[in-house]
Protein backbone atom coordinates (compact mmCIF):
# COMPACT_ATOMS: atom_id res chain seq x y z
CA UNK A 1 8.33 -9.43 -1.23
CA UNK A 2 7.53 -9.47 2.38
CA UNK A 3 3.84 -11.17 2.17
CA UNK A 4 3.10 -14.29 3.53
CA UNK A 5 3.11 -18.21 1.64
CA UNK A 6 0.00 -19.24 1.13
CA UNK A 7 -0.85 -23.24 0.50
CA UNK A 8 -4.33 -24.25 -0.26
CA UNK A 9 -4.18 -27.55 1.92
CA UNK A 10 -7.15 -29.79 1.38
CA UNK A 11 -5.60 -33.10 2.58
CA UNK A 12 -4.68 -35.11 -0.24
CA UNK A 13 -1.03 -36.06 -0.75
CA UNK A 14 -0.67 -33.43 -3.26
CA UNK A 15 -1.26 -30.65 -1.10
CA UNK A 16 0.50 -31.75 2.05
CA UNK A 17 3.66 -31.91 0.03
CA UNK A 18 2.87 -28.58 -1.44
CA UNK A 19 2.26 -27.15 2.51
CA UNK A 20 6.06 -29.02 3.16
CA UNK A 21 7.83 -26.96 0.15
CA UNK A 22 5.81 -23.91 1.17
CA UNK A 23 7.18 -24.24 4.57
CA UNK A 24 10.97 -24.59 3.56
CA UNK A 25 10.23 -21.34 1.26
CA UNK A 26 9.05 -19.40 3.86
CA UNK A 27 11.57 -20.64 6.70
CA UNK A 28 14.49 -19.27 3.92
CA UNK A 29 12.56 -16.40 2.88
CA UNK A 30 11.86 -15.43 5.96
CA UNK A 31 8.10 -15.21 5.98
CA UNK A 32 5.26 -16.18 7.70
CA UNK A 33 3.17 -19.39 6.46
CA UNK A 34 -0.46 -19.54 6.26
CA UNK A 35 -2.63 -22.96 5.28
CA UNK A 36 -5.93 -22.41 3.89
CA UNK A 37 -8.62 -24.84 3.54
CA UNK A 38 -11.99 -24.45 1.87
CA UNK A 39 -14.36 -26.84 3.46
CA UNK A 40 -16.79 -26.15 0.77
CA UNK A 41 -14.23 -27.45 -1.68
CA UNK A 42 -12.63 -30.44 -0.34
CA UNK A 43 -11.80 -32.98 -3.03
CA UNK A 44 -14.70 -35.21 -4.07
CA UNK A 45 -13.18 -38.64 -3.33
CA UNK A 46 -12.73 -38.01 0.71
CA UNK A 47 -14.58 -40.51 2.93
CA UNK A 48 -16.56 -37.26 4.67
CA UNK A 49 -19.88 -36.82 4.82
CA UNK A 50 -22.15 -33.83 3.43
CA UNK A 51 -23.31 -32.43 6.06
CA UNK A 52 -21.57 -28.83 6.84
CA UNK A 53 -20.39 -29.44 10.37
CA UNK A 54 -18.46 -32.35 9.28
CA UNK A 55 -16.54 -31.26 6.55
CA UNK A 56 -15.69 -28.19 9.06
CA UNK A 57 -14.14 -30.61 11.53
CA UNK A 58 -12.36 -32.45 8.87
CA UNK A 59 -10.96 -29.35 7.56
CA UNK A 60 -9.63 -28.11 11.40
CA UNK A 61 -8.22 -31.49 11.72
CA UNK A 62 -6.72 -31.37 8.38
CA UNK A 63 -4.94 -28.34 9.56
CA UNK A 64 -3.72 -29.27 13.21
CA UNK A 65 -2.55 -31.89 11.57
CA UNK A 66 -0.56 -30.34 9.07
CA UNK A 67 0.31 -27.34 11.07
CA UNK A 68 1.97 -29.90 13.92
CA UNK A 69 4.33 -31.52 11.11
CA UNK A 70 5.82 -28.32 9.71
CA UNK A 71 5.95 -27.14 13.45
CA UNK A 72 7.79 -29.75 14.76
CA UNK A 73 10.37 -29.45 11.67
CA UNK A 74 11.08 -26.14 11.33
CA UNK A 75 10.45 -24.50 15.03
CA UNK A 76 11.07 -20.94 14.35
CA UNK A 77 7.97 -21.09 11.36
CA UNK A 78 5.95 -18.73 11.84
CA UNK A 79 2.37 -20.07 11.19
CA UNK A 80 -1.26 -19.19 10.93
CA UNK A 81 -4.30 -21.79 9.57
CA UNK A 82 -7.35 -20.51 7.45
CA UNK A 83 -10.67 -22.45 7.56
CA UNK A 84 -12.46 -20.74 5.34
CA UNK A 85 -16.33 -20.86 3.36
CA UNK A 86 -15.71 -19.80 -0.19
CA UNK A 87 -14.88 -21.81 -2.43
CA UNK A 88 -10.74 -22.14 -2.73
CA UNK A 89 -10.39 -20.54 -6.37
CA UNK A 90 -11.91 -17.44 -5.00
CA UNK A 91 -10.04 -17.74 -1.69
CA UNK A 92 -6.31 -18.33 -3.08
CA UNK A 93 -6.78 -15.43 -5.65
CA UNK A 94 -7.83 -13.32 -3.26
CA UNK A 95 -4.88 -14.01 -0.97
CA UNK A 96 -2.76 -13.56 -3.64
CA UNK A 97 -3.42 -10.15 -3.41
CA UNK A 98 -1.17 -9.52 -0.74
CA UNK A 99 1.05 -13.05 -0.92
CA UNK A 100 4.51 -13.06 -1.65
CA UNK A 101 3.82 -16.64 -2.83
CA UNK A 102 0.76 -19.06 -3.47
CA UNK A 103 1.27 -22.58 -3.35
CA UNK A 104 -0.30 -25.67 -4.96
CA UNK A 105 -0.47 -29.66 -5.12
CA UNK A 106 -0.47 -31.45 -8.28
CA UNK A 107 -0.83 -35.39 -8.91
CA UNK A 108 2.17 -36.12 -10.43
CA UNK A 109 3.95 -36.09 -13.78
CA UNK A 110 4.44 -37.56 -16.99
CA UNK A 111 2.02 -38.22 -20.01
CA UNK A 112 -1.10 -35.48 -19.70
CA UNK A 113 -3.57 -38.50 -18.55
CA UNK A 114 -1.83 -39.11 -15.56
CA UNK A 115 -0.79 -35.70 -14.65
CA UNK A 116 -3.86 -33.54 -13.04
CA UNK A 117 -3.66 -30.22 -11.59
CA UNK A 118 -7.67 -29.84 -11.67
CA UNK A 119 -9.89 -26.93 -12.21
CA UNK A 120 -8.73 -24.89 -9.15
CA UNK A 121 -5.49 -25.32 -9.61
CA UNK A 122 -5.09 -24.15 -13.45
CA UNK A 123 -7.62 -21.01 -12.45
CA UNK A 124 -5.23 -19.66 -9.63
CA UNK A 125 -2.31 -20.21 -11.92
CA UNK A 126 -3.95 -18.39 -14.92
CA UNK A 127 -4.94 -15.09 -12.72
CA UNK A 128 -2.88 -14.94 -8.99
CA UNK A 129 -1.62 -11.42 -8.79
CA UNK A 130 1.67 -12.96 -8.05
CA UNK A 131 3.78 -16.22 -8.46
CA UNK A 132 1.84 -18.82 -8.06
CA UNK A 133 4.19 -23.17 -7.53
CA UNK A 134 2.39 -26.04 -8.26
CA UNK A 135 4.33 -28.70 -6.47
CA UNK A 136 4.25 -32.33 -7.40
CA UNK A 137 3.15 -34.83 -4.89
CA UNK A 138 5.89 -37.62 -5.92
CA UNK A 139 8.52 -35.32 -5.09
CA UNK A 140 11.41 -36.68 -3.66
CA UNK A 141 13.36 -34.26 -2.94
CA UNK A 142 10.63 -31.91 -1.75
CA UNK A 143 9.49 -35.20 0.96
CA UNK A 144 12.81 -36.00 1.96
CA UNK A 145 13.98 -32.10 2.16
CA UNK A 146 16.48 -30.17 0.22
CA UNK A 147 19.38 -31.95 1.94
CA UNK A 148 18.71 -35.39 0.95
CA UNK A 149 20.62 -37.15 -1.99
CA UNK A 150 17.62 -37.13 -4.09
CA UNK A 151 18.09 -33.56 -4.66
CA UNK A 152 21.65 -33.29 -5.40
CA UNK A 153 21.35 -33.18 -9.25
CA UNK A 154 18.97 -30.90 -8.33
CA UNK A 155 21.08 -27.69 -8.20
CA UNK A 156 20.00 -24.72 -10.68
CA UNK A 157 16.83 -22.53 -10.18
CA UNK A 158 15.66 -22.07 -13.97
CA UNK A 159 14.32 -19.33 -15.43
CA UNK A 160 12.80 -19.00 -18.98
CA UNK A 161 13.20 -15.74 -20.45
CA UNK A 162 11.09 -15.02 -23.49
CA UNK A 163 10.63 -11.60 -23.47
CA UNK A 164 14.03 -9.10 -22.40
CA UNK A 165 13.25 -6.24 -21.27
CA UNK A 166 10.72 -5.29 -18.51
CA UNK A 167 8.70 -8.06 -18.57
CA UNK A 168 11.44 -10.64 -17.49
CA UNK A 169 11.97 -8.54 -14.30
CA UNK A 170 9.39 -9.98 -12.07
CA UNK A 171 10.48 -13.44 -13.24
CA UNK A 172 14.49 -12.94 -12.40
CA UNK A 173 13.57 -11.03 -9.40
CA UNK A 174 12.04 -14.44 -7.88
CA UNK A 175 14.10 -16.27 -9.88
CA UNK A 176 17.45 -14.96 -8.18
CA UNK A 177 15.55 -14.41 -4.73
CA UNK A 178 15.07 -18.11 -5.31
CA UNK A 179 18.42 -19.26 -6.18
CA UNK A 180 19.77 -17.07 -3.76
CA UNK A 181 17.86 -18.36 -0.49
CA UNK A 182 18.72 -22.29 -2.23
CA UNK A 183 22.54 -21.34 -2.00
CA UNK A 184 21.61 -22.43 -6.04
CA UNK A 185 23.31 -21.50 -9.42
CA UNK A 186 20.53 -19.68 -11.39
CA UNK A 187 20.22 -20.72 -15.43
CA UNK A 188 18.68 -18.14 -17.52
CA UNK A 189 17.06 -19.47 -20.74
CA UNK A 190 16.69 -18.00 -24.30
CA UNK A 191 15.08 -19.63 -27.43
CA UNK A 192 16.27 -18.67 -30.67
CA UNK A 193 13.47 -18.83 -32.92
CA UNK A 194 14.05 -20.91 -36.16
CA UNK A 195 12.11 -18.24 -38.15
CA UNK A 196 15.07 -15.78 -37.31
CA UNK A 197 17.54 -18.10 -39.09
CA UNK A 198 15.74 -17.57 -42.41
CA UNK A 199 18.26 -14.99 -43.62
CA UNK A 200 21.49 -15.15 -41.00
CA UNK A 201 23.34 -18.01 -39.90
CA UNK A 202 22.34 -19.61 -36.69
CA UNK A 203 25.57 -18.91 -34.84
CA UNK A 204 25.49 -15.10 -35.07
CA UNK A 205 21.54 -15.15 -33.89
CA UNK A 206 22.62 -16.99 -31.20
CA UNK A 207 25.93 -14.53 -30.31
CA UNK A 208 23.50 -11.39 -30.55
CA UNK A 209 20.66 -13.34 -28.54
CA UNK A 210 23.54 -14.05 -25.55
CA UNK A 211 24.36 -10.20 -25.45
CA UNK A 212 20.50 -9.21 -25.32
CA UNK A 213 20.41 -11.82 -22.33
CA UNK A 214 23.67 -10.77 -20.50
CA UNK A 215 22.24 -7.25 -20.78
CA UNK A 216 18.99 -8.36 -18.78
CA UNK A 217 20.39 -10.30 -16.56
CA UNK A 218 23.09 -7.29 -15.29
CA UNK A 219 21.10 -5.39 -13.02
CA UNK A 220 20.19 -8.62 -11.34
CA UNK A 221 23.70 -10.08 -11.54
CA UNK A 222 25.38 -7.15 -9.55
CA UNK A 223 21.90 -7.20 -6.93
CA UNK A 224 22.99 -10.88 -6.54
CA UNK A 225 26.93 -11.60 -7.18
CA UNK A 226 27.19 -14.51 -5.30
CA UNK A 227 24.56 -16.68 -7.55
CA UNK A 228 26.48 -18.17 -10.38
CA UNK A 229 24.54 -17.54 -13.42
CA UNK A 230 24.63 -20.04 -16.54
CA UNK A 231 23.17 -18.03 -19.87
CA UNK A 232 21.61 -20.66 -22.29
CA UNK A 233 20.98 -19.87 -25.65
CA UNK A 234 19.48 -22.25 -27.84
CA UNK A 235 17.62 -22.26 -31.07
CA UNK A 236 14.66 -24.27 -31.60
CA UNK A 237 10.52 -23.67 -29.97
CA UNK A 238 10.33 -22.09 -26.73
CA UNK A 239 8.67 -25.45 -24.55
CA UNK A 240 11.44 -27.65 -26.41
CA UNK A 241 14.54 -25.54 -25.01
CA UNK A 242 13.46 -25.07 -21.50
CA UNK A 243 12.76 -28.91 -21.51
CA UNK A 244 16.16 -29.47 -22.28
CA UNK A 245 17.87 -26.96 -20.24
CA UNK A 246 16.35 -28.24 -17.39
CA UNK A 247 17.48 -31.64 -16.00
CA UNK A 248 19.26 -29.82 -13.30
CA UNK A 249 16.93 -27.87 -12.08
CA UNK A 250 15.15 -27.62 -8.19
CA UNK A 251 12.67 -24.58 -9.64
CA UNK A 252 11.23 -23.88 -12.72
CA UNK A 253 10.16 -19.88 -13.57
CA UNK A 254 7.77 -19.45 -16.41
CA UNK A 255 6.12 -16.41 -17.34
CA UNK A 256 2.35 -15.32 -18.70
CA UNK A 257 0.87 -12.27 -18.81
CA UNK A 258 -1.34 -10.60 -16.97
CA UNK A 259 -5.30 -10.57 -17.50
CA UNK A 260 -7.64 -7.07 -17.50
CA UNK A 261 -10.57 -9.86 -16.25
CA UNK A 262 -10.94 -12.77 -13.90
CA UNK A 263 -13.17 -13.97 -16.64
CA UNK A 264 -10.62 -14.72 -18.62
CA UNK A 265 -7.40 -16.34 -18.51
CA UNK A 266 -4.55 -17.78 -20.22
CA UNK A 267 -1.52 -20.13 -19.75
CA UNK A 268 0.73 -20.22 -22.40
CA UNK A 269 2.56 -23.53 -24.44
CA UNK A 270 6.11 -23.16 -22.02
CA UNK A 271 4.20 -22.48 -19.14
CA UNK A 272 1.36 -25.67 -20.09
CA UNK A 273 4.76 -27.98 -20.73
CA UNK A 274 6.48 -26.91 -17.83
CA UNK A 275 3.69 -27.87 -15.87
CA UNK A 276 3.08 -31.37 -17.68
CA UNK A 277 6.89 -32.14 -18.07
CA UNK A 278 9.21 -31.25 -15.36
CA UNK A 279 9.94 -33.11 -12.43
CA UNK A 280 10.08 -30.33 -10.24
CA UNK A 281 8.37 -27.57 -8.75
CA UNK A 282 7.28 -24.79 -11.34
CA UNK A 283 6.83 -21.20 -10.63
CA UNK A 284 4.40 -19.29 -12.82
CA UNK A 285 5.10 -15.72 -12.45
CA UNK A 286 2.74 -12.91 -13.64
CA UNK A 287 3.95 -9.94 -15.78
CA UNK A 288 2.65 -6.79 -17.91
């Protein structure tokens, strides 16, 4: 991946942490950053008025702004600012089209009242051509940086991997890229359904299951040797076992598929309680 970050940045604590995680992912990935603001789509509840030419100066000084703090952190970033017309849904897919990453701001965590990723958000993560991080806004370990004692626990980059085979490539691919720029262990998850226990006990699903996995994780395994990879096998629903395999973890991968039309679009229950549940940034990676 050699395409830029991208952050849609409309100035509410949400999306300036986002812009700081987006900026330590593209100072380790090596990649330029770019902020993009929609002025036509700046959150309701800012003290701006209506007129045009003001919420086009609050969106330049919602990027100088922004653009000076990451600067002054990481000096070698290499950064460019969008202030842009149409409206940010439109803008971020679009971008995605040549992004390595997108990158968004969410509320917060914990019951689904009081965690909001809004409209825009749940659109670009349902059809961006590639991954797409929402990136919570009480984040400590994403405010204070990676160094900081917050994020110590923090260690594993976690991928869910539903389907072996082809379709879990693009999500290990970022998934070790990931763990691999963090200096993190990666943990690669499997559920066991409980409908394949109907005729076979659950221990010898769960042996065959942790061959299938070692066997997809291989090719990524000898691409990466020095991430130390953790296989976790686990019976019981999908959402339930990445939950609980990931305490430790400083990235979450999910998976969804691929839409034919921007009209529709789909996330999927572990990608929908990955987003609602985990304290920490989630990657939602697309795949055929």
């Amino acid at each position: 991946m050699t395409g830029p970050v991208v952050v849609g940045l409309d100035g509410s604590p949400a999306s300036v942490t986002a812009a700081w995680w987006a900026a330590r992912e593209a100072v380790d990935r090596r990649l330029p950053l770019v902020l993009l603001h929609s002025w036509t789509t700046q959150p309701l509840d800012l003290p701006i008025a209506q007129e045009a030419h003001s919420k086009q100066r609050y969106g330049r000084e919602i990027l100088e702004r922004a653009s000076a703090e990451l600067l002054h952190r990481y000096g070698d970033l290499a950064l460019t600012t969008e202030l842009v017309s149409e409206p940010a849904t439109h803008a971020l897919l679009e971008r995605g089209e040549s992004a390595s990453v997108l990158v968004l701001g969410s509320r917060g965590h914990g019951s689904v009242a009081s965690f909001l990723l809004g409209s825009i958000s749940l659109h670009v993560l349902g059809l961006a051509p590639c991954p797409t991080v929402a990136v919570r806004a009480d984040d400590p370990a994403v405010e204070a940086g990676w160094g900081h004692p917050a994020a110590a626990d923090r260690n594993e980059v976690v991928v869910g991997v539903q389907e072996p085979g082809a379709a879990a490539d693009p999500l290990l691919e970022f998934a070790f890229t990931a763990a691999a720029t963090r200096g993190a262990g990666l943990r690669a998850v499997r559920a066991v359904p409980l409908a394949s226990l109907a005729t076979r006990r659950d221990e010898d699903v769960e042996a065959d299951e942790r061959v299938r996995l070692a066997e997809v994780l291989a090719p990524w395994r000898e691409k990466y040797p020095d991430v130390p990879v953790t296989k976790h096998v686990a019976t019981g629903p999908a959402t339930q076992v990445l939950l609980t395999a990931s305490t430790r973890g400083c990235l979450i991968v999910v998976g969804r598929r691929r839409h034919p039309s921007h009209l529709t679009w789909k996330l999927g229950p572990v990608a929908h309680a990955a987003l609602h549940h985990v304290p920490c940034p989630v990657a939602v990676v697309p795949h055929d």
